[in-house]
Protein backbone atom coordinates (compact mmCIF):
# COMPACT_ATOMS: atom_id res chain seq x y z
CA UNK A 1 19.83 17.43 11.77
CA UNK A 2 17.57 16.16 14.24
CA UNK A 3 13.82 14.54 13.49
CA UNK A 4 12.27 17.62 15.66
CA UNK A 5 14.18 20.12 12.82
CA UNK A 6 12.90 17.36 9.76
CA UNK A 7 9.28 17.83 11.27
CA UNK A 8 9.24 21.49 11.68
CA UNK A 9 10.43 21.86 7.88
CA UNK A 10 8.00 19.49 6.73
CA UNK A 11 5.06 21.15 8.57
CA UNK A 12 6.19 24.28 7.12
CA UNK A 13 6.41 22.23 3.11
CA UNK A 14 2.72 20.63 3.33
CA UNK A 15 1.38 23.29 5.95
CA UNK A 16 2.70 26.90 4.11
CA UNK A 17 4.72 26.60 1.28
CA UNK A 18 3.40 23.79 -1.31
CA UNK A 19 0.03 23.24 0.38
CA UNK A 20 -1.53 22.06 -3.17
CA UNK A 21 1.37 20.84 -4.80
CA UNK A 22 2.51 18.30 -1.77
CA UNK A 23 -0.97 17.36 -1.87
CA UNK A 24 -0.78 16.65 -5.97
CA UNK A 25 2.56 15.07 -5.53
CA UNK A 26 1.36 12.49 -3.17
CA UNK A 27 -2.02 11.80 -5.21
CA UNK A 28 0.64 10.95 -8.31
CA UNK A 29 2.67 9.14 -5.59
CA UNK A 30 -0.44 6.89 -4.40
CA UNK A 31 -1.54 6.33 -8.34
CA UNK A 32 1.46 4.99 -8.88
CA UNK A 33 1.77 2.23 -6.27
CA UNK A 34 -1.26 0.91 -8.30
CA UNK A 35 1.12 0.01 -10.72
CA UNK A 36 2.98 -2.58 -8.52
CA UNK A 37 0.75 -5.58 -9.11
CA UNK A 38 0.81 -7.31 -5.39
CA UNK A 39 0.09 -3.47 -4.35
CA UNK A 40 -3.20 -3.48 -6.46
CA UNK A 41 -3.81 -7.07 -5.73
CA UNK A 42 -4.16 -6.48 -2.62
CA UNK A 43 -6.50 -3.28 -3.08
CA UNK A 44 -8.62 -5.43 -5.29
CA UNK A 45 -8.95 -7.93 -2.61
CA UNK A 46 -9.87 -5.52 0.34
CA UNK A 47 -12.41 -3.80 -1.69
CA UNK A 48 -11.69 -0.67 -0.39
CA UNK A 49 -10.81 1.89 -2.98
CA UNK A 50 -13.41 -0.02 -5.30
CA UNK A 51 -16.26 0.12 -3.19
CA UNK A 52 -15.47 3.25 -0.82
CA UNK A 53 -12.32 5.08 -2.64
CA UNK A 54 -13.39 8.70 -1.60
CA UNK A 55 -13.43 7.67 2.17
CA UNK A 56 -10.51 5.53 1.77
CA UNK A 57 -8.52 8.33 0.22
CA UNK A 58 -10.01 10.80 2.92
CA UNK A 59 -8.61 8.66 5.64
CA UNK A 60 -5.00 8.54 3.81
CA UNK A 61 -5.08 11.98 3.32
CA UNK A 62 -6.04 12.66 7.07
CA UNK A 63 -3.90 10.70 8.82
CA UNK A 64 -0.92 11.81 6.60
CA UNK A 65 -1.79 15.41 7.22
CA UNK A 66 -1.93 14.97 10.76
CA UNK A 67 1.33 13.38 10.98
CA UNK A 68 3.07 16.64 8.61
CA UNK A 69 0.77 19.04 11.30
CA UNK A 70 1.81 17.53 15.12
CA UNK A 71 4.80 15.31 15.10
CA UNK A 72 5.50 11.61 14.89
CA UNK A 73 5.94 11.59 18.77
CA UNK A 74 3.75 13.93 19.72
CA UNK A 75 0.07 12.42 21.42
CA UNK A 76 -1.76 13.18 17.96
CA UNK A 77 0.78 11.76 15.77
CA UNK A 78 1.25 8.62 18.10
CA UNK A 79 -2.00 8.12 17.94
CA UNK A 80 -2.16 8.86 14.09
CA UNK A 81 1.14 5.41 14.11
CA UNK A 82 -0.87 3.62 16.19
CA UNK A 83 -3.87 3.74 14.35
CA UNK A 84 -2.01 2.97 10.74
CA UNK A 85 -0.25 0.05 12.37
CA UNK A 86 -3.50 -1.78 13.49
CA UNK A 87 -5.14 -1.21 10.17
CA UNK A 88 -2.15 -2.68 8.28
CA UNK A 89 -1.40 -5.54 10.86
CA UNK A 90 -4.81 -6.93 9.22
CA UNK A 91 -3.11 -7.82 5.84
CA UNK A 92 -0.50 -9.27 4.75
CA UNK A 93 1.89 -6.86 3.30
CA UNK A 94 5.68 -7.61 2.22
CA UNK A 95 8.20 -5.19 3.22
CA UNK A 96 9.08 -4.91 -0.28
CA UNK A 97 5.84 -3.08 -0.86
CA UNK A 98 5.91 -1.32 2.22
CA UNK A 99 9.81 0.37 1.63
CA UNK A 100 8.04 0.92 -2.25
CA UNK A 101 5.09 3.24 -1.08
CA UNK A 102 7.29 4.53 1.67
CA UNK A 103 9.76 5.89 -1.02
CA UNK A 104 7.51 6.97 -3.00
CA UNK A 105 6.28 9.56 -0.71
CA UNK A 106 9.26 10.77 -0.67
CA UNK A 107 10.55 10.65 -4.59
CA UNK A 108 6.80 12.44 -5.57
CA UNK A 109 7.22 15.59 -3.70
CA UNK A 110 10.71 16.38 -5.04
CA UNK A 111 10.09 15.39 -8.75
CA UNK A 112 6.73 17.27 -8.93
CA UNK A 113 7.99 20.27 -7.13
CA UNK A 114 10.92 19.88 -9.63
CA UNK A 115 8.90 20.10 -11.93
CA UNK A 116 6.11 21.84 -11.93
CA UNK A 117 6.76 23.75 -8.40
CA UNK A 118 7.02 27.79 -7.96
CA UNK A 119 10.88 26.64 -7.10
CA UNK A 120 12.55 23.20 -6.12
CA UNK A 121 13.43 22.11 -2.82
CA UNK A 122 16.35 22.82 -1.27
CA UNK A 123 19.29 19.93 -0.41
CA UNK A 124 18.42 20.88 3.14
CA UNK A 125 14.58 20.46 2.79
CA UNK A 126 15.34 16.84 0.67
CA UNK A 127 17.32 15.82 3.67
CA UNK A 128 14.55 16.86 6.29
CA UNK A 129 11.63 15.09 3.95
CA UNK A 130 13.69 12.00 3.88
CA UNK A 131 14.55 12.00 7.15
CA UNK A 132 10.95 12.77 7.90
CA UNK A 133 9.04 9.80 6.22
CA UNK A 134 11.98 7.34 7.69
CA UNK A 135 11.24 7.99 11.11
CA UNK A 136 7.36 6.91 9.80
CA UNK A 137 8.71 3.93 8.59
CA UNK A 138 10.44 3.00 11.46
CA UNK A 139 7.31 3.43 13.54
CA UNK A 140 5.38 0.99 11.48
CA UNK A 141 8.32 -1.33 11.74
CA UNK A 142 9.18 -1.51 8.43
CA UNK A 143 12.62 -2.93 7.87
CA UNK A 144 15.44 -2.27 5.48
CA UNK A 145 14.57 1.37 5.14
CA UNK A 146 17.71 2.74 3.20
CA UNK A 147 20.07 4.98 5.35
CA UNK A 148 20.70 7.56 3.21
CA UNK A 149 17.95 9.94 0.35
CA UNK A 150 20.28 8.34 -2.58
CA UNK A 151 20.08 4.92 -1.83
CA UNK A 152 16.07 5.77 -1.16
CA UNK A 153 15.79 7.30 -4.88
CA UNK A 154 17.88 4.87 -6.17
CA UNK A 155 15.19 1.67 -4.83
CA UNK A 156 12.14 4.08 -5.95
CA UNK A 157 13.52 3.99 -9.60
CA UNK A 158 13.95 0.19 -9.28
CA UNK A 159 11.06 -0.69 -8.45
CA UNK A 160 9.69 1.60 -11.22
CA UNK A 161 11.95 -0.32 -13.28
CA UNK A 162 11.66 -3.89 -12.49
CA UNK A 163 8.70 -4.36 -10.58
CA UNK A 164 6.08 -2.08 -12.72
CA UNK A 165 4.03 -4.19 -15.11
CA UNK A 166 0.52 -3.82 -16.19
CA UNK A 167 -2.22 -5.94 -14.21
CA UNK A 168 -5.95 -5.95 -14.39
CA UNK A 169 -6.34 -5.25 -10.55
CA UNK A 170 -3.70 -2.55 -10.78
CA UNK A 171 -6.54 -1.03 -13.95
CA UNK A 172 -9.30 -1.89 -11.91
CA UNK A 173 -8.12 0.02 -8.61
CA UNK A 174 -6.77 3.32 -10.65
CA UNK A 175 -10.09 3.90 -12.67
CA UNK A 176 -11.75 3.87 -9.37
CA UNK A 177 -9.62 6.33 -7.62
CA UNK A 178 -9.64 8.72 -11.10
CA UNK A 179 -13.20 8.89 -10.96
CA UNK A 180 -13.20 9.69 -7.17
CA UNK A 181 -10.62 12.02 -8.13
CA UNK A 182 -12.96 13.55 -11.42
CA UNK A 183 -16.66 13.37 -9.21
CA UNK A 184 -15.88 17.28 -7.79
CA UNK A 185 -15.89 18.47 -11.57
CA UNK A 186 -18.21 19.53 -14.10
CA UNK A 187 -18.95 16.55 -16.16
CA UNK A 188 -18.20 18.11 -19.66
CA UNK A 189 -14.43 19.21 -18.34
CA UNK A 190 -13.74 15.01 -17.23
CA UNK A 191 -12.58 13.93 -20.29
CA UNK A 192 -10.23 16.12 -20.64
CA UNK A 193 -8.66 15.97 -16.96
CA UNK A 194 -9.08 12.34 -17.43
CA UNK A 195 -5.92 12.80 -20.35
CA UNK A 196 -4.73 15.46 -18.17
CA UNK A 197 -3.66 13.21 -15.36
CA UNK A 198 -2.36 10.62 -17.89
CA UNK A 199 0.20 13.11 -19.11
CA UNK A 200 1.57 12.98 -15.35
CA UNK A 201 2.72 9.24 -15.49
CA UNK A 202 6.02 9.49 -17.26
CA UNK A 203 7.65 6.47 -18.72
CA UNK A 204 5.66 3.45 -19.04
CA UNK A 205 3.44 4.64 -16.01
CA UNK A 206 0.34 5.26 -18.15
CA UNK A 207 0.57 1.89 -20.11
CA UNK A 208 0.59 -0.44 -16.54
CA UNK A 209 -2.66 1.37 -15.43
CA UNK A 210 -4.30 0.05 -18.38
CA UNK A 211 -3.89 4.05 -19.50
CA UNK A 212 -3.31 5.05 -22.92
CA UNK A 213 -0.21 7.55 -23.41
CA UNK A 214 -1.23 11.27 -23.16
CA UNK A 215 -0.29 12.91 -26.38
CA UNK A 216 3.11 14.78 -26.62
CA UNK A 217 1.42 17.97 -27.04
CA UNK A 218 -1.45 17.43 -24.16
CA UNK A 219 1.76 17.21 -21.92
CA UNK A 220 3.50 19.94 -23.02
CA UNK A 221 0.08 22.21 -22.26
CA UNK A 222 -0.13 20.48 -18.75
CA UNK A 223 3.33 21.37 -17.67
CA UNK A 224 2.57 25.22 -19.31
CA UNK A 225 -0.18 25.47 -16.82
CA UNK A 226 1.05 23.60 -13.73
CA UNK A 227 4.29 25.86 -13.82
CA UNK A 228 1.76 28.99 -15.14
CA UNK A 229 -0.16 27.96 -11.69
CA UNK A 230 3.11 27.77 -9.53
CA UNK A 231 4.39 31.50 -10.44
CA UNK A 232 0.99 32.82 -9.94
CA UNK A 233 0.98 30.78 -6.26
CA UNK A 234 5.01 31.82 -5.28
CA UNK A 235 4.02 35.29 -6.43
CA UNK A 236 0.87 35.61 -4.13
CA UNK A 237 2.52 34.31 -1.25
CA UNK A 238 5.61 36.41 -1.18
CA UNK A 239 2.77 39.23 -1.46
CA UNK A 240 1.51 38.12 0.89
CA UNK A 241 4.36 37.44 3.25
CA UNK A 242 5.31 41.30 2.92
CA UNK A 243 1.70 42.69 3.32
CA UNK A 244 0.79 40.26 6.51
CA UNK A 245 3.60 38.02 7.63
CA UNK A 246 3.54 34.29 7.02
CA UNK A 247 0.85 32.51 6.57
CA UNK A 248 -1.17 30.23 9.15
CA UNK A 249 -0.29 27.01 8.15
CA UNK A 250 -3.55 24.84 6.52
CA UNK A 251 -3.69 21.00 6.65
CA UNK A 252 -5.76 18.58 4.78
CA UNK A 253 -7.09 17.24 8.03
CA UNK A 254 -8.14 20.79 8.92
CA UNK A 255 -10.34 21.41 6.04
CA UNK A 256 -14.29 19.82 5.70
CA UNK A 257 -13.86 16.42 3.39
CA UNK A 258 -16.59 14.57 1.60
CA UNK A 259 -16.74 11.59 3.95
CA UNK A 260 -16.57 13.38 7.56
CA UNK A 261 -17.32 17.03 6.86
CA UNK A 262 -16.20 19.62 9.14
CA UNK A 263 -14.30 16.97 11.70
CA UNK A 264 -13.35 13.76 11.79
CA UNK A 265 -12.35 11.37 14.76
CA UNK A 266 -9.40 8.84 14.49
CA UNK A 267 -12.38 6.21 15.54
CA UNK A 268 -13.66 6.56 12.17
CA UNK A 269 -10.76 5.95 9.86
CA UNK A 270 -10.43 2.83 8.71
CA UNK A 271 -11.98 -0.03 6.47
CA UNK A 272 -15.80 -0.20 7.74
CA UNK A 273 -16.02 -3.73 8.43
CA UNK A 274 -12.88 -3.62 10.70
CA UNK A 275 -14.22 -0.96 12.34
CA UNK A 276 -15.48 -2.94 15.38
CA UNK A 277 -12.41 -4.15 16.24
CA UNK A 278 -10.12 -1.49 15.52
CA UNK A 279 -11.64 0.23 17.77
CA UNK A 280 -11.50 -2.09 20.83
CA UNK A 281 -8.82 -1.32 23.43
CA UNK A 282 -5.69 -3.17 22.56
């Protein structure tokens, strides 16, 4: 199983089969690293997703999608490591946190498409996902990445299960990236996707956001209609797939977003006041 065969799967995941729900997953994913107080601590200390959370999820969501669309080695994708790496090298981040997010982008996509998905992945495409977001991790020189999906999981659910506890920063940082998250729709429907997106944190997710618990009910009507939305999306595209062949694959970086509109440069992602000297030549 080599990284070229992991990165042509995983282009085909985010790019043609579960465009929206990889992109849902790893929304969940980045909610819940808010919930790992030196995480949100930091956040909180940046000012970032406080101050500028739409552009700061844009530039996540870019650079991600650029890696799933070229290729870790390729000149994009290098670029895309390159990039990450300088903004990070800025803080101080422990490894701890780093192998935590890292995981988690890898435990979200399986247990949503689990889930809520048109159909679960395949052993084969959990291999190639892990295998995938490892070779990231190696390229930002993160250390102890586990050697195997299993032992992955296994330190995702520990860290959910030890090292999740509510904060006020880790409060602070989620309500601004909800309401980023709420701002493209109508106002009277906010409250209710608001609870919505509570019902998605299972265990005591919810409660160390500062979130109350979504009724038992509210999340039995969410999961109706994520799974009601799946069947309708697997349907269409194995329509599809007979009528015209398979789809062109669609990225998040190739789609207009609120900070950048129709393009973006990989001079403009980052924190604002590093700007300046992210952008000098190393």
């Amino acid at each position: 199983m080599t990284l070229a065969a992991s990165e042509a799967c995983c282009h085909r995941l985010a790019g043609v089969l579960f465009p929206w729900d990889v992109t849902r997953a790893l929304e969940l994913a980045l909610l819940k690293t808010f919930c790992v107080p030196a995480i949100s601590g930091l956040l909180a200390h940046t000012g970032e997703f406080e101050q500028r959370p739409r552009k700061r999820y844009d530039d996540t969501g870019l650079m991600v999608a650029e890696l799933l669309r070229h290729g870790l080695d390729s000149g994009a994708g290098a670029a895309v490591i390159a990039r990450m790496n300088r903004i990070h090298g800025h803080y101080a981040i422990d490894n701890e946190d780093f192998l935590y997010v890292l995981s988690s982008f890898v435990a979200e996509p399986i247990r949503w498409l689990e889930r809520y998905g048109w159909r679960p992945l395949t052993a084969e495409e959990r291999e190639h996902l892990f295998r995938f977001w490892r070779a990231v991790g190696e390229r930002m020189g993160i250390t102890a990445i586990p050697a195997s999906l299993a032992e992955l999981l296994a330190l995702n659910a520990r860290v959910e299960r030890e090292v999740f506890r509510y904060a006020e920063t880790n409060h602070r940082i989620a309500e601004a990236t909800l309401a980023m998250l709420l701002d493209d729709w109508p106002a009277p429907l906010r409250p209710l996707l608001r609870r919505s997106l509570h019902s998605l944190l299972a265990g005591d997710g919810a409660g160390c956001l500062g979130w109350p618990a979504a009724p038992g009910l509210l999340q039995g009507l969410v999961l109706v209609a994520l799974r009601t939305r799946s069947r309708f999306a697997g349907s269409w595209l194995q329509l599809r797939r007979a009528l015209v062949g398979e789809p062109t694959p669609c990225f998040y970086s190739q789609r207009p977003t609120p900070s950048y509109g129709h393009s973006f440069r990989l001079d403009q992602l980052g924190p604002p006041p590093l700007l300046a000297h992210l952008n000098r030549p190393e």
